[in-house]
C-alpha atoms as a PDB file:
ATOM      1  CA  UNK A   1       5.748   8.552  21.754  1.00  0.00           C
ATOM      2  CA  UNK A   2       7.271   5.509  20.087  1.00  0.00           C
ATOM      3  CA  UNK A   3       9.843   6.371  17.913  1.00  0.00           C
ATOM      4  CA  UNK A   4      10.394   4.731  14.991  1.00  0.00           C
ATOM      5  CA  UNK A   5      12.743   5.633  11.344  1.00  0.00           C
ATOM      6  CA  UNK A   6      11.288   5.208   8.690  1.00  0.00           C
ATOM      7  CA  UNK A   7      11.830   6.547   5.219  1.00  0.00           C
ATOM      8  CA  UNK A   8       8.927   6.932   2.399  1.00  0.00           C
ATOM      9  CA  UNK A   9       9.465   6.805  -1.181  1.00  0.00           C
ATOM     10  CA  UNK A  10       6.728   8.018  -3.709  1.00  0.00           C
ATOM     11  CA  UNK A  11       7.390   9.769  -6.710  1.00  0.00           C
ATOM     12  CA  UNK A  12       5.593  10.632  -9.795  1.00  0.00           C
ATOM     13  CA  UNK A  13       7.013   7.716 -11.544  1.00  0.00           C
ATOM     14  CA  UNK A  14       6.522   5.524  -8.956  1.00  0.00           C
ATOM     15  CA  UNK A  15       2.680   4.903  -8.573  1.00  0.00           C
ATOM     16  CA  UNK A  16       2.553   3.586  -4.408  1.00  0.00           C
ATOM     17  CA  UNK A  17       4.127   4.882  -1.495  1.00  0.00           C
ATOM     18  CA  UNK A  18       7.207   2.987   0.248  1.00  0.00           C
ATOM     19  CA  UNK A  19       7.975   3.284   4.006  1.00  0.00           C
ATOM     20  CA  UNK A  20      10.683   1.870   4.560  1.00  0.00           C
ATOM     21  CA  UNK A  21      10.974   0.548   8.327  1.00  0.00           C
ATOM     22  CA  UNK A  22      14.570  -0.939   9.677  1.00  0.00           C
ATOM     23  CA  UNK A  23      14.806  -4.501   9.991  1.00  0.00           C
ATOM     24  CA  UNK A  24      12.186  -5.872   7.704  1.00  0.00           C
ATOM     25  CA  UNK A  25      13.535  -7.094   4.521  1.00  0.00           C
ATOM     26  CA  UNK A  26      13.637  -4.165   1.583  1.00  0.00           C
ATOM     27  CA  UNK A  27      11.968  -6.339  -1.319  1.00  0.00           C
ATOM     28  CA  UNK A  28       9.029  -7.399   1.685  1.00  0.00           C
ATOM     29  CA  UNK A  29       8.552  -3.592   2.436  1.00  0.00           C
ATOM     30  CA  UNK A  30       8.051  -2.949  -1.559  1.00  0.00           C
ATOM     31  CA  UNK A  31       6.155  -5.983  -2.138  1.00  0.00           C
ATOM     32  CA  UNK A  32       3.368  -4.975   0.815  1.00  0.00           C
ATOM     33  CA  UNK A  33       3.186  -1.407  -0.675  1.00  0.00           C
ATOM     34  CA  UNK A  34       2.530  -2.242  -3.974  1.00  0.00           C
ATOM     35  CA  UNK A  35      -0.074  -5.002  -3.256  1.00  0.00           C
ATOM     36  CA  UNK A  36      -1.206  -2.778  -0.982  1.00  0.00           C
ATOM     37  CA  UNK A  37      -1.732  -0.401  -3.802  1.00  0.00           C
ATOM     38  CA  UNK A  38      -3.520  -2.867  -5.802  1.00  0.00           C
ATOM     39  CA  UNK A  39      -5.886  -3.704  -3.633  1.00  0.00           C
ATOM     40  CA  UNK A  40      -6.962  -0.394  -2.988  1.00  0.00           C
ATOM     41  CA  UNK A  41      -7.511   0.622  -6.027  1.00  0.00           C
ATOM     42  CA  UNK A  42      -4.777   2.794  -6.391  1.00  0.00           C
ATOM     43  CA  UNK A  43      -3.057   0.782  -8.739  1.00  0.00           C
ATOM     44  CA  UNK A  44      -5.569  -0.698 -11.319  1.00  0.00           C
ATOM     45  CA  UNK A  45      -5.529  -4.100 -14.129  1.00  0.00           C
ATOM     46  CA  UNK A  46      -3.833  -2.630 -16.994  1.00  0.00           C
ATOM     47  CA  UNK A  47      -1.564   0.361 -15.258  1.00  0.00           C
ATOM     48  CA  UNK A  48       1.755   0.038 -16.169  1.00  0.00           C
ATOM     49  CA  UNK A  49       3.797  -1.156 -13.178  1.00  0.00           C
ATOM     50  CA  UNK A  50       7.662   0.433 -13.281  1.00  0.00           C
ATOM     51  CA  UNK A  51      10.606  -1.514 -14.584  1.00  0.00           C
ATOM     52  CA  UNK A  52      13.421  -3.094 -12.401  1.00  0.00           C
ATOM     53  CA  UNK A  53      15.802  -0.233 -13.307  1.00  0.00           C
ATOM     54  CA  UNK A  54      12.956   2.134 -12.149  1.00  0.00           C
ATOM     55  CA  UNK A  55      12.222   0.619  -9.145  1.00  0.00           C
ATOM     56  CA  UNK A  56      15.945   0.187  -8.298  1.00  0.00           C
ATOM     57  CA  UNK A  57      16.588   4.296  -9.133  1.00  0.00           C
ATOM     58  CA  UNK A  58      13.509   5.830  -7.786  1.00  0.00           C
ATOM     59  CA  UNK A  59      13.248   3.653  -4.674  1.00  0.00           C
ATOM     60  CA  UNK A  60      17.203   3.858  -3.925  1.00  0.00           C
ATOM     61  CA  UNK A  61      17.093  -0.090  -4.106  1.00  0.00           C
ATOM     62  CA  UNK A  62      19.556  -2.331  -5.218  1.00  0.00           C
ATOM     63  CA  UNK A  63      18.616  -3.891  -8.775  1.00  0.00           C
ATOM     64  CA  UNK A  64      18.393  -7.109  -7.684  1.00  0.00           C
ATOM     65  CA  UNK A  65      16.409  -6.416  -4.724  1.00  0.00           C
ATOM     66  CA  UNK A  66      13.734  -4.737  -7.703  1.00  0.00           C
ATOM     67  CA  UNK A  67      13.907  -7.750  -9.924  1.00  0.00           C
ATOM     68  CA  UNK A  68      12.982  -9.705  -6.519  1.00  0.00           C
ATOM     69  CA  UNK A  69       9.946  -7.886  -6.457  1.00  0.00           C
ATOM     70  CA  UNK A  70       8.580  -7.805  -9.757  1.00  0.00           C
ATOM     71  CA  UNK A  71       9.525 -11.671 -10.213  1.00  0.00           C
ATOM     72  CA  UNK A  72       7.504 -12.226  -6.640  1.00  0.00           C
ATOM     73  CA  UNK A  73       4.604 -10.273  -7.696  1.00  0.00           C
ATOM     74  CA  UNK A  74       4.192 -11.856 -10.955  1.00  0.00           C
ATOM     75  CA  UNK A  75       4.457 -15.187  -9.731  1.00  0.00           C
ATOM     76  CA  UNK A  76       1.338 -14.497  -7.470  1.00  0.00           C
ATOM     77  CA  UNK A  77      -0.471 -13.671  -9.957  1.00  0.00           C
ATOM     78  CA  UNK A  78      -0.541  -9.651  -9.011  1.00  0.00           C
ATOM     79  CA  UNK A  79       1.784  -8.765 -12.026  1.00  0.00           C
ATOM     80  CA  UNK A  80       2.013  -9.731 -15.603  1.00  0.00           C
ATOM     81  CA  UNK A  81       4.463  -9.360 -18.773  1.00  0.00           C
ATOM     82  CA  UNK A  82       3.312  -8.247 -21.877  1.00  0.00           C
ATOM     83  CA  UNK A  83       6.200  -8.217 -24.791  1.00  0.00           C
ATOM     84  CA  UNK A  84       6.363  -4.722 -26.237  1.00  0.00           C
ATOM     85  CA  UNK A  85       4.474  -3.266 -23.248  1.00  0.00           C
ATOM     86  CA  UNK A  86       6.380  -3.692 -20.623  1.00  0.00           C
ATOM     87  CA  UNK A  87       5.197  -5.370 -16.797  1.00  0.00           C
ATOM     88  CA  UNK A  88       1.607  -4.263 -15.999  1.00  0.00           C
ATOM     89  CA  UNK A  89      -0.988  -4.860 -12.926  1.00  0.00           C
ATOM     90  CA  UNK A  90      -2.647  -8.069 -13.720  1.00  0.00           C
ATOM     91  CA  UNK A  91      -6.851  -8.126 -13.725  1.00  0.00           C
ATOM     92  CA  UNK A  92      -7.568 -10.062 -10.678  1.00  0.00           C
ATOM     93  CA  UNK A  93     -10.731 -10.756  -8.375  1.00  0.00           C
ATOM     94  CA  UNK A  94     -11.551  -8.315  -6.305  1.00  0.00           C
ATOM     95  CA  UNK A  95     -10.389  -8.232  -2.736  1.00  0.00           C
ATOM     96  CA  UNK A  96     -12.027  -9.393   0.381  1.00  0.00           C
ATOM     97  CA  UNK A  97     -12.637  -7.240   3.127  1.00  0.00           C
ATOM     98  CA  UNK A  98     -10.826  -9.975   5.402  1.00  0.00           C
ATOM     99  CA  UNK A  99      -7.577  -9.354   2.429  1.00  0.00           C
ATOM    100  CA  UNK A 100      -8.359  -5.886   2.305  1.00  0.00           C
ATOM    101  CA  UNK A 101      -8.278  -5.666   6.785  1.00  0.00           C
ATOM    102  CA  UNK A 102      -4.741  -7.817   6.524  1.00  0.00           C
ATOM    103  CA  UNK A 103      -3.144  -4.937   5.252  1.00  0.00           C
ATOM    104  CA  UNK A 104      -3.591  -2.742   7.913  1.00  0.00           C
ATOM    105  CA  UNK A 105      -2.399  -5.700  10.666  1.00  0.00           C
ATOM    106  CA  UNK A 106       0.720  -4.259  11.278  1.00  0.00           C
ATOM    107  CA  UNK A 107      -0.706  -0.783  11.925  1.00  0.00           C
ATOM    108  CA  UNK A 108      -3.595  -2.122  14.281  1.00  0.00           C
ATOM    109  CA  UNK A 109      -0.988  -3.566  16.278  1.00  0.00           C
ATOM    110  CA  UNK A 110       1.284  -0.874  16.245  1.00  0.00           C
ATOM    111  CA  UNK A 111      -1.636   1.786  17.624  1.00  0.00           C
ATOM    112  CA  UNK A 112      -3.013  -1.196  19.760  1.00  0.00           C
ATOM    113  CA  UNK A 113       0.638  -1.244  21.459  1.00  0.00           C
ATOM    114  CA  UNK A 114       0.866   2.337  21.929  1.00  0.00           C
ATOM    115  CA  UNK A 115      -2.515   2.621  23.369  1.00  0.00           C
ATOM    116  CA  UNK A 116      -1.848   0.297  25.672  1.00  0.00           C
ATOM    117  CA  UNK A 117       1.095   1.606  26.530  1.00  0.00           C
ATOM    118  CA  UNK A 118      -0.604   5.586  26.934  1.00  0.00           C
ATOM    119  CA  UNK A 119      -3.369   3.787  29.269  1.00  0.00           C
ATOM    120  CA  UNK A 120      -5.970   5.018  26.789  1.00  0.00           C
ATOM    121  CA  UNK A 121      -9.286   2.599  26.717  1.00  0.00           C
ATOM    122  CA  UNK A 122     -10.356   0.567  23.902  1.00  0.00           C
ATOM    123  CA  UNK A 123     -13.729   2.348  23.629  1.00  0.00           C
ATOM    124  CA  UNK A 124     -11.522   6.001  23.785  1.00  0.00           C
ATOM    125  CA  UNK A 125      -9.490   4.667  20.381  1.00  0.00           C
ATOM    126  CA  UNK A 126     -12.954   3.729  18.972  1.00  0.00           C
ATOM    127  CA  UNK A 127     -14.579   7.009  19.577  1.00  0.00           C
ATOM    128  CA  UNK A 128     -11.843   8.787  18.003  1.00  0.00           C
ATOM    129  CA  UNK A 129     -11.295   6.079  14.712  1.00  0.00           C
ATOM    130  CA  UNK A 130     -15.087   6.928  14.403  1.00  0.00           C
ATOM    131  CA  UNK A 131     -14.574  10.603  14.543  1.00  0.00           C
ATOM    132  CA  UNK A 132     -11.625  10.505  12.225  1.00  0.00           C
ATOM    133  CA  UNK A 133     -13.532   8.054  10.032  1.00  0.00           C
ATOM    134  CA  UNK A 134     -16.891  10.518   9.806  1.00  0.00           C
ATOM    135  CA  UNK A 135     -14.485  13.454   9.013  1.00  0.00           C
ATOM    136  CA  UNK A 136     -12.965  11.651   6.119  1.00  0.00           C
ATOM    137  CA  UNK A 137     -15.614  10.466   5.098  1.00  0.00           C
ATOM    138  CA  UNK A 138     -16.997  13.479   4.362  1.00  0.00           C
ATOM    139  CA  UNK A 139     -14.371  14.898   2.946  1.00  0.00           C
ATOM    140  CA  UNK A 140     -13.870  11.716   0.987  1.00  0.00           C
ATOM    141  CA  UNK A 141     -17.262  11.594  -0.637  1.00  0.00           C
ATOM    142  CA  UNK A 142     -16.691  15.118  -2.379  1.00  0.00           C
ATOM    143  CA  UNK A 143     -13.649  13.806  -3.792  1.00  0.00           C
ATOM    144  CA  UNK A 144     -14.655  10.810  -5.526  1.00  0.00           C
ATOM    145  CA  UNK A 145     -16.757  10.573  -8.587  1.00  0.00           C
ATOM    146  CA  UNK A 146     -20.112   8.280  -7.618  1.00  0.00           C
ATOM    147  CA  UNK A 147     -20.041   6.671 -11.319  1.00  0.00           C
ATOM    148  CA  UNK A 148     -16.636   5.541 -10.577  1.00  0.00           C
ATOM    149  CA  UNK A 149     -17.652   3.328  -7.715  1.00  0.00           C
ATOM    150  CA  UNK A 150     -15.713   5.537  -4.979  1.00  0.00           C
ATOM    151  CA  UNK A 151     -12.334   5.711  -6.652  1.00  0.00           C
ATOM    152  CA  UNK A 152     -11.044   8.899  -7.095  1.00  0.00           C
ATOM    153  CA  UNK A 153     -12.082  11.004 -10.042  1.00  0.00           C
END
């Protein structure tokens, strides 16, 4: 089994999850996990988005690595400042399923690799994505709220 360290970060007051991987750059790491968040819905136009000294504490960052972020983010449009209420996720098209599959790149590749490297057949890791994707499914459909257009409830 590949072997890989890799710390997560999510807490209450931080609204994505963070796995951190060594040797990618920290502010990168944060930046894909809270587009990532965006996209998905997780993270909505108008949520507030947490402050540099938030970021920095909760994710065990350095300060300027959290200002990095936020200042990348709301250059690209993802982020924006509102005096008196703080940084919030900007309202933005909604994503492509082409933007939506580049998230996930780095995880194809990574269970691509290891399949490869287990012998298992392509069609064997499509069979069982389909099976884990019908049991989710499932399970996913009685946990969102249809008038919310498959977000949770």
């Amino acid at each position: 089994m590949l072997a890989i360290c890799i710390t997560c970060y999510s807490t209450r007051v931080i609204p994505f999850s963070v796995h951190f991987r060594p040797g990618g750059a920290i502010y990168e790491q944060v930046i894909y996990a809270a587009t990532k968040a965006m996209i998905a819905g997780q993270l909505r136009p108008g949520d507030p988005f947490p402050s540099v000294r938030t970021l920095s504490r909760e994710l065990k960052i350095n300060p300027n690595t959290a200002h990095k972020v936020i200042t990348h983010l709301v250059s690209t449009g993802l982020l924006e400042i509102r005096s008196g209420s703080g940084t919030i996720v900007a309202k933005r098209p909604d994503a492509s399923k082409a933007e939506k599959a580049q998230l996930l790149e780095e995880q194809f590749e990574e269970l691509v690799v290891e399949a490869k490297r287990l012998g298992i057949e392509m069609e064997d890791i499509q069979d069982a994505i389909a099976r884990h994707w019908k049991r989710l499914s499932g399970k996913w459909a009685r946990k969102t709220d249809p008038g919310q257009g498959g977000r949770d409830a």
